[in-house]
PDB file of N, CA and C in Angstrom:
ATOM      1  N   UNK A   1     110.405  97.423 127.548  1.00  0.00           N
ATOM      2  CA  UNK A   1     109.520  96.651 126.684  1.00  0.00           C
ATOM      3  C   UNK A   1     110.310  96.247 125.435  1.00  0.00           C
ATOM      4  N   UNK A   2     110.194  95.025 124.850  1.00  0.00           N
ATOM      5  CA  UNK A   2     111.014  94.606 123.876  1.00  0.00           C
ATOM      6  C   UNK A   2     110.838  95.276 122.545  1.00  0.00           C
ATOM      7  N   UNK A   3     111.398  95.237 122.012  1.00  0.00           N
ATOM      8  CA  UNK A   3     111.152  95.976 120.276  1.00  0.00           C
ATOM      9  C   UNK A   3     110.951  94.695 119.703  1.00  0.00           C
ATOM     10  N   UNK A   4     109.876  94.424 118.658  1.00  0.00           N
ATOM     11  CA  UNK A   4     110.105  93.977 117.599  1.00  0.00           C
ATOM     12  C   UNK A   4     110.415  93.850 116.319  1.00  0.00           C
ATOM     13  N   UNK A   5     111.018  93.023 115.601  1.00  0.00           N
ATOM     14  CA  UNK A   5     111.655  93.335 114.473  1.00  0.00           C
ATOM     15  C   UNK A   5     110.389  93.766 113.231  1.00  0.00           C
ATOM     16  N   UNK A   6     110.847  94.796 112.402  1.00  0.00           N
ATOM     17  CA  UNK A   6     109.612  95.809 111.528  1.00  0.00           C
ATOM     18  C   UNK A   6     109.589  94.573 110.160  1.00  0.00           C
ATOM     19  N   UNK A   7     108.244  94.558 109.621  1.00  0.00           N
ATOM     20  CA  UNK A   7     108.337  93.508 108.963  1.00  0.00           C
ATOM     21  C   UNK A   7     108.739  94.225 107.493  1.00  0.00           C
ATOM     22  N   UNK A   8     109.674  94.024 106.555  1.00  0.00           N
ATOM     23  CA  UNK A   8     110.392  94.264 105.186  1.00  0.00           C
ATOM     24  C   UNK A   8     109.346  93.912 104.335  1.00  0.00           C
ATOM     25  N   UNK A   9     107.999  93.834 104.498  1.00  0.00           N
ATOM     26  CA  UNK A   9     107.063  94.425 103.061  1.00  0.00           C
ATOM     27  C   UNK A   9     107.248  95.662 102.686  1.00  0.00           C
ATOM     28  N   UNK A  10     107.148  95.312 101.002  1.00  0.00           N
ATOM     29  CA  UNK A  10     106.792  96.660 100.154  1.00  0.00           C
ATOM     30  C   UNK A  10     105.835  97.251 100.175  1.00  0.00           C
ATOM     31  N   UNK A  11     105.220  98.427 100.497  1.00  0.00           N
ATOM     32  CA  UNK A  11     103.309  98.827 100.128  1.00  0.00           C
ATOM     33  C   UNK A  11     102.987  97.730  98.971  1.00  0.00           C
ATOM     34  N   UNK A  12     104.155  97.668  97.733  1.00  0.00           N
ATOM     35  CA  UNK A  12     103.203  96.662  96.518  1.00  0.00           C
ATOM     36  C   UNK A  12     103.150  95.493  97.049  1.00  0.00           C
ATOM     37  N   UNK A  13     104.239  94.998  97.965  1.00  0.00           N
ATOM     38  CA  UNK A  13     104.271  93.495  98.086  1.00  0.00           C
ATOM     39  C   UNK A  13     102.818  92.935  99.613  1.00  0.00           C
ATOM     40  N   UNK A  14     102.246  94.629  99.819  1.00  0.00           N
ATOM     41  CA  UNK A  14     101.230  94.293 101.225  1.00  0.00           C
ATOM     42  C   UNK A  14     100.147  94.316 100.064  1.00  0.00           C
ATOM     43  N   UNK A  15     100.172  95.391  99.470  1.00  0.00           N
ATOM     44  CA  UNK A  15      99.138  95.633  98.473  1.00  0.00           C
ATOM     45  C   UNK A  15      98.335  93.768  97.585  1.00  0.00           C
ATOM     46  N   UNK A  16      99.348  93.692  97.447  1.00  0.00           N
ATOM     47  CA  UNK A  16      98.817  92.067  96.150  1.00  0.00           C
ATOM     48  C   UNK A  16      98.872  90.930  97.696  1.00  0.00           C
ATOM     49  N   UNK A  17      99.014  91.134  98.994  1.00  0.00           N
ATOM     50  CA  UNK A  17      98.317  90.096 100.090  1.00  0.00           C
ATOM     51  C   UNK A  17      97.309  90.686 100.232  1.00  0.00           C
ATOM     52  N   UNK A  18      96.817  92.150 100.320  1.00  0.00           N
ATOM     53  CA  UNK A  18      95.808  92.156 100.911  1.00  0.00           C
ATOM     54  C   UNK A  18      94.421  91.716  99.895  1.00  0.00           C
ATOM     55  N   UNK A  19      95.105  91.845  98.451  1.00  0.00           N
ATOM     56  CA  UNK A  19      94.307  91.455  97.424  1.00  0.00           C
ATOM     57  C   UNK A  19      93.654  90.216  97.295  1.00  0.00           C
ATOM     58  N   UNK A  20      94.653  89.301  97.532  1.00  0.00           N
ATOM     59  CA  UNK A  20      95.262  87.751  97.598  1.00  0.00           C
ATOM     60  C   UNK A  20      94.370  87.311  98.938  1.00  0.00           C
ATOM     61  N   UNK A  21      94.391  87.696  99.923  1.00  0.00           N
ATOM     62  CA  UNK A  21      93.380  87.703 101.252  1.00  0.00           C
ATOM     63  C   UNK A  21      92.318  87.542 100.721  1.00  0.00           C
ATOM     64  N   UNK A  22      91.578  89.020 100.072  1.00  0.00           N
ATOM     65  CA  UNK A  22      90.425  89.158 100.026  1.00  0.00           C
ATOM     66  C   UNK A  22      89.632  88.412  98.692  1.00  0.00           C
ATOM     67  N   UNK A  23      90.352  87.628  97.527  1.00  0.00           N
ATOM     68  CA  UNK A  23      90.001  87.424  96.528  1.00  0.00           C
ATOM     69  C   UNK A  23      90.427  85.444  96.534  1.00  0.00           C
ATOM     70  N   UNK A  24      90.939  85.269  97.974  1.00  0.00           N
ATOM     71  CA  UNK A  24      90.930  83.663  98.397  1.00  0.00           C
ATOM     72  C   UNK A  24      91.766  83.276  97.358  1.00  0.00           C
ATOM     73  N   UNK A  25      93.057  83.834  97.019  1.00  0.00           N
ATOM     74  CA  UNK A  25      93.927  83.747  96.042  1.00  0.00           C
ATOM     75  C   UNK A  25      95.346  82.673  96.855  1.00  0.00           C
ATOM     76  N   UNK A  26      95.121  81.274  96.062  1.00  0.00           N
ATOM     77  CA  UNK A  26      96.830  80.779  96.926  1.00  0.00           C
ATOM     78  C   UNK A  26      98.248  82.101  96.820  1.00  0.00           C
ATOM     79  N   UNK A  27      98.983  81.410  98.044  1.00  0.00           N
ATOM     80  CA  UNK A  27     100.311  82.146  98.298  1.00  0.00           C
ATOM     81  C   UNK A  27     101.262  81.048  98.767  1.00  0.00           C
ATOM     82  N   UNK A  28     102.344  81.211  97.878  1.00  0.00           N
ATOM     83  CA  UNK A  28     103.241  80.636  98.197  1.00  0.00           C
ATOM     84  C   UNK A  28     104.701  81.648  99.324  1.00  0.00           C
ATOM     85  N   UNK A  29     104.597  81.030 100.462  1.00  0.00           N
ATOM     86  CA  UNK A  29     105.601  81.588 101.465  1.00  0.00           C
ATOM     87  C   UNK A  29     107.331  80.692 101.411  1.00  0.00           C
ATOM     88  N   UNK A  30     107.590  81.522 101.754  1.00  0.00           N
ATOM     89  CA  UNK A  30     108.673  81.143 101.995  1.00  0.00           C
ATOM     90  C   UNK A  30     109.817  81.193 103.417  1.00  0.00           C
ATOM     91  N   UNK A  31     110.027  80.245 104.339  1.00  0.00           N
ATOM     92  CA  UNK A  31     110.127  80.568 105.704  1.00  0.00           C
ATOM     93  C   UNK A  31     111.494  79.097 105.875  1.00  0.00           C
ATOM     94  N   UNK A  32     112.711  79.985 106.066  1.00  0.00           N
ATOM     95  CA  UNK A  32     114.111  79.146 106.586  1.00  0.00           C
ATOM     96  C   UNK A  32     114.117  77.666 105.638  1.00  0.00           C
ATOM     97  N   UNK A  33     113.669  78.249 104.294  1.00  0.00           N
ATOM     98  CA  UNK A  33     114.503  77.320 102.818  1.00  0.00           C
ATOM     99  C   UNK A  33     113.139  76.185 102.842  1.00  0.00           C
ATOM    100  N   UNK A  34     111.910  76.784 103.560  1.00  0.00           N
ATOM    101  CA  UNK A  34     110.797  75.893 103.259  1.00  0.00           C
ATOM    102  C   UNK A  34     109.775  76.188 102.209  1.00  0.00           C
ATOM    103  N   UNK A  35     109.058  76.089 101.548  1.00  0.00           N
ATOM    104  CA  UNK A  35     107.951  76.350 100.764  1.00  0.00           C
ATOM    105  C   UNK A  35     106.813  76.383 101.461  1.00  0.00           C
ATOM    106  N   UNK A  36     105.497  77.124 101.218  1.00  0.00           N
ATOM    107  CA  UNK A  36     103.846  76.871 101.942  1.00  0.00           C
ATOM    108  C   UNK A  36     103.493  77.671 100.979  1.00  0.00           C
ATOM    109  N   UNK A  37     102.767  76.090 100.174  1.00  0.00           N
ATOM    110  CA  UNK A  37     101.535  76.602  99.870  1.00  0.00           C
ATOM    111  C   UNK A  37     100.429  76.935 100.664  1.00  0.00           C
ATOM    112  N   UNK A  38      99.839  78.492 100.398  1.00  0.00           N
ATOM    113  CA  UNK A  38      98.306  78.246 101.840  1.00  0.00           C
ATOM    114  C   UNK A  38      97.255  79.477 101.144  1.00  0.00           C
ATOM    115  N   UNK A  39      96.396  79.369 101.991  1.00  0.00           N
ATOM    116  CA  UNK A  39      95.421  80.255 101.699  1.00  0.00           C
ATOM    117  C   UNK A  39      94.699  80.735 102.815  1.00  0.00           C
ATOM    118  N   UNK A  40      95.279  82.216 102.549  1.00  0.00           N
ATOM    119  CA  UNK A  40      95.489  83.273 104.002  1.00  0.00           C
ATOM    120  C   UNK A  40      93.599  83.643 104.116  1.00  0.00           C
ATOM    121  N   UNK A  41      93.519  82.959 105.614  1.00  0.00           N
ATOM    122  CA  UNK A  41      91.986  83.318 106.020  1.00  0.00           C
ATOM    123  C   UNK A  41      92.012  84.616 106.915  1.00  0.00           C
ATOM    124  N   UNK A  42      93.214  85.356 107.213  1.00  0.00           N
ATOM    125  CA  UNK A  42      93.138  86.193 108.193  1.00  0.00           C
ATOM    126  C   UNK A  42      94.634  86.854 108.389  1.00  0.00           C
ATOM    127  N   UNK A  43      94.543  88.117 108.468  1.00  0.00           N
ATOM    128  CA  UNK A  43      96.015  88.894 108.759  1.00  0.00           C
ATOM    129  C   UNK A  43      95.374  89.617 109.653  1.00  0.00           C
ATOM    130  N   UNK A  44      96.234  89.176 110.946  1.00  0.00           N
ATOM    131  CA  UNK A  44      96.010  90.260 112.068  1.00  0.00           C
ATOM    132  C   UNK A  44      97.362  90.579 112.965  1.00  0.00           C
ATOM    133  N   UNK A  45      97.310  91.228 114.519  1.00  0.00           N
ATOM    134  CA  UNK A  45      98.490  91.476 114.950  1.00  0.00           C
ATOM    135  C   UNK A  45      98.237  90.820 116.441  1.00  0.00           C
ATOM    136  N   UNK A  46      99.688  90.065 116.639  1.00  0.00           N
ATOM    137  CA  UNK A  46      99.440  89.327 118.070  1.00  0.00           C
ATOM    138  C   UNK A  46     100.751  89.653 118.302  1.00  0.00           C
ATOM    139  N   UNK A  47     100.852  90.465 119.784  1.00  0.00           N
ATOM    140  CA  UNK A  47     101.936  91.088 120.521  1.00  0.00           C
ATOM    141  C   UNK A  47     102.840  91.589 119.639  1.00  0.00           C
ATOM    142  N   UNK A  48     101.830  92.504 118.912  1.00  0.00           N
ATOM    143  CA  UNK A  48     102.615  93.461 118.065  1.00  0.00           C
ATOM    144  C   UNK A  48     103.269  92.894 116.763  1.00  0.00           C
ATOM    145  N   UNK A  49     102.953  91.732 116.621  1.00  0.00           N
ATOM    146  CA  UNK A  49     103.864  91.149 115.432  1.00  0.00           C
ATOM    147  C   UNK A  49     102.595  90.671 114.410  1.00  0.00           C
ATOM    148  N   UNK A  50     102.652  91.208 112.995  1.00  0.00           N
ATOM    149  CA  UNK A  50     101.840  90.631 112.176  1.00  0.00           C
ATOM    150  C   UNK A  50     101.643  88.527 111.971  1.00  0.00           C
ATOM    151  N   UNK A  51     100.508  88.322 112.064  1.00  0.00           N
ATOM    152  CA  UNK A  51     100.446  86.876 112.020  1.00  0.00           C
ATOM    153  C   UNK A  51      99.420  86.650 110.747  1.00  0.00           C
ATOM    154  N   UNK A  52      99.692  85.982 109.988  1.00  0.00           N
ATOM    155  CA  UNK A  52      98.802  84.975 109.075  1.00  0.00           C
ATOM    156  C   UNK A  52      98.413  84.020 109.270  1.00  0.00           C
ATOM    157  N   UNK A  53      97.161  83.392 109.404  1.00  0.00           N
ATOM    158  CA  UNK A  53      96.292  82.568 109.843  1.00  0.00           C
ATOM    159  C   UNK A  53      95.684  82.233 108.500  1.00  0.00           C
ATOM    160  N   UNK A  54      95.977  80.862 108.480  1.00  0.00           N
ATOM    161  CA  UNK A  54      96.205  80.218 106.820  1.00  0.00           C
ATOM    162  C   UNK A  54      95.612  78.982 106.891  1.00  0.00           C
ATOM    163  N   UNK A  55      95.444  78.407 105.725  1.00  0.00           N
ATOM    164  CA  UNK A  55      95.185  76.671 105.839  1.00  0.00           C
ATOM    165  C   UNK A  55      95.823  76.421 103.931  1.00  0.00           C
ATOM    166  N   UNK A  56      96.469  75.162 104.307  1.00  0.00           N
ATOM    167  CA  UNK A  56      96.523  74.530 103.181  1.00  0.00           C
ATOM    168  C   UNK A  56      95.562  74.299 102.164  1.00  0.00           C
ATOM    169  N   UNK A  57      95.727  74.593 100.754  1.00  0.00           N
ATOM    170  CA  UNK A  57      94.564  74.723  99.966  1.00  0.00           C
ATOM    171  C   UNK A  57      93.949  73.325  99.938  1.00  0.00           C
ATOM    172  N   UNK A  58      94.807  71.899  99.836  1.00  0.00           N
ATOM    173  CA  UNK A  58      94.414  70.646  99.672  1.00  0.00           C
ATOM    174  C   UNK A  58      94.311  70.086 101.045  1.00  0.00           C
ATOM    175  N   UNK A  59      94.937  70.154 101.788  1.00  0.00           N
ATOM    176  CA  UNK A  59      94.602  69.075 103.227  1.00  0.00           C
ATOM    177  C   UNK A  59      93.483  69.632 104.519  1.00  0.00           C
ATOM    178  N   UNK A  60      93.722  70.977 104.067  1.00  0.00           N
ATOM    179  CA  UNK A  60      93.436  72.043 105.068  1.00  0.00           C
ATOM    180  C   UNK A  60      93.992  71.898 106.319  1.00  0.00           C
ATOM    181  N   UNK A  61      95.009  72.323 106.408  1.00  0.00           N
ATOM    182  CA  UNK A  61      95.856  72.133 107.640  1.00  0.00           C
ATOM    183  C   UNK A  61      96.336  72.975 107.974  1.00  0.00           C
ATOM    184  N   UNK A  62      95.944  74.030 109.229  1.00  0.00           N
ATOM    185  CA  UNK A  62      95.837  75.405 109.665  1.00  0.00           C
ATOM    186  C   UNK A  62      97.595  75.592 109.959  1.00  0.00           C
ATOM    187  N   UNK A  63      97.269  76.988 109.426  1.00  0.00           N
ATOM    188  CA  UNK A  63      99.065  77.257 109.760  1.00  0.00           C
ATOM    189  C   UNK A  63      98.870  78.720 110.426  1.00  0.00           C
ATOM    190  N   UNK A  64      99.411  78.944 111.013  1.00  0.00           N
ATOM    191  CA  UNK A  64     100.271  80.802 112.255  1.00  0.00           C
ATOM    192  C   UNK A  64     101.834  80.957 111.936  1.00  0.00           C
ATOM    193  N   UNK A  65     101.798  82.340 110.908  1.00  0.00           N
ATOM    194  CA  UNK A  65     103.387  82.251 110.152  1.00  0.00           C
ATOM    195  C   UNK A  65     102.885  83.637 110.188  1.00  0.00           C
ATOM    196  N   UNK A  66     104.319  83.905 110.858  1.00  0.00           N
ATOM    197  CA  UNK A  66     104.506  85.538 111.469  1.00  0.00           C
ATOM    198  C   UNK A  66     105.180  85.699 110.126  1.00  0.00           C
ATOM    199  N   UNK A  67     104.679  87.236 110.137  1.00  0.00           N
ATOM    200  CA  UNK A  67     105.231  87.971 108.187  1.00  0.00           C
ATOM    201  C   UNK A  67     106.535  88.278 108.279  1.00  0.00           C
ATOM    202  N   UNK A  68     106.703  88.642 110.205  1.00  0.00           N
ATOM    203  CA  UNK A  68     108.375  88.871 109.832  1.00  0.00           C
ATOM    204  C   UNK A  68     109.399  87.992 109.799  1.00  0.00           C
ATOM    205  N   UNK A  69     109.189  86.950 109.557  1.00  0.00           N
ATOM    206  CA  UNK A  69     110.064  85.689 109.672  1.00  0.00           C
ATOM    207  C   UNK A  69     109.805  85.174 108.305  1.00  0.00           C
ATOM    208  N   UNK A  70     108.785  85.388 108.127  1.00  0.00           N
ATOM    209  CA  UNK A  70     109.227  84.797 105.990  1.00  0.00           C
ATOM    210  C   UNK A  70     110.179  85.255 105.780  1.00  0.00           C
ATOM    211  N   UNK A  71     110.507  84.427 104.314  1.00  0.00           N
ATOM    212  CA  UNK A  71     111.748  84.798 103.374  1.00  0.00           C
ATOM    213  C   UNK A  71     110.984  86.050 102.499  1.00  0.00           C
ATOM    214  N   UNK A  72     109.719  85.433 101.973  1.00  0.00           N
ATOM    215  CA  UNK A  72     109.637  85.591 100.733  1.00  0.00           C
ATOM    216  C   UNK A  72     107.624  85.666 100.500  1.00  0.00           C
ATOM    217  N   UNK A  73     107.223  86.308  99.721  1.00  0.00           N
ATOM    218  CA  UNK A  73     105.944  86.139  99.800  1.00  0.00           C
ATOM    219  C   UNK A  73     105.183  86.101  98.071  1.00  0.00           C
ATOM    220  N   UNK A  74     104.529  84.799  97.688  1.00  0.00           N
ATOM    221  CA  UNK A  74     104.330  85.619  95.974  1.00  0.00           C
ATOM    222  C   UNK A  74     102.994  84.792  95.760  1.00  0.00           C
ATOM    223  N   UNK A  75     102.130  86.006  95.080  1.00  0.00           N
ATOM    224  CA  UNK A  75     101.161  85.392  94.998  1.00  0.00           C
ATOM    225  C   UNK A  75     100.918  84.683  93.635  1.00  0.00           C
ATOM    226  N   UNK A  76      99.869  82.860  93.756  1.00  0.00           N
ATOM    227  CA  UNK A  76     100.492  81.952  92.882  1.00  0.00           C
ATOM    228  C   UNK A  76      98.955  82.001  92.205  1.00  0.00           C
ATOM    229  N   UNK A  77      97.922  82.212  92.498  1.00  0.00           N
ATOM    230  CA  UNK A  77      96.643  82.013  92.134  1.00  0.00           C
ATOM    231  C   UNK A  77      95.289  82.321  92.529  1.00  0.00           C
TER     232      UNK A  77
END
């Protein structure tokens, strides 16, 4: 069975998403030198790998951005 790679959050840096989740707070990601702005409707796990299920705050344009493949995670508002 394959291993997947463990995702490099801090407890503080899960701590202020799960905040940021629950308080409909934007997040700016960061994923292979891109920017996303979004606003995380859902953190769950699909084949073992954490997924964020997001939409753009202005267009609403649904995004699926696995946590272990960000750069970078900070919450903007």
């Amino acid at each position: 069975m394959p291993r997947h790679k463990v995702t490099q959050l801090t407890p503080t840096q899960y701590d202020a998403l799960e905040r940021a989740i629950a308080d409909r707070r934007r997040l700016a990601v960061y994923r292979r030198g891109t920017e996303y702005m979004i606003i995380v409707d859902r953190l769950h796990i699909t084949g073992g790998r954490e997924v964020l299920e997001a939409h753009h705050p202005t267009t609403g344009d649904a995004f699926s951005l696995f946590i272990d493949e960000l750069d970078g995670i900070e919450v903007v508002g």
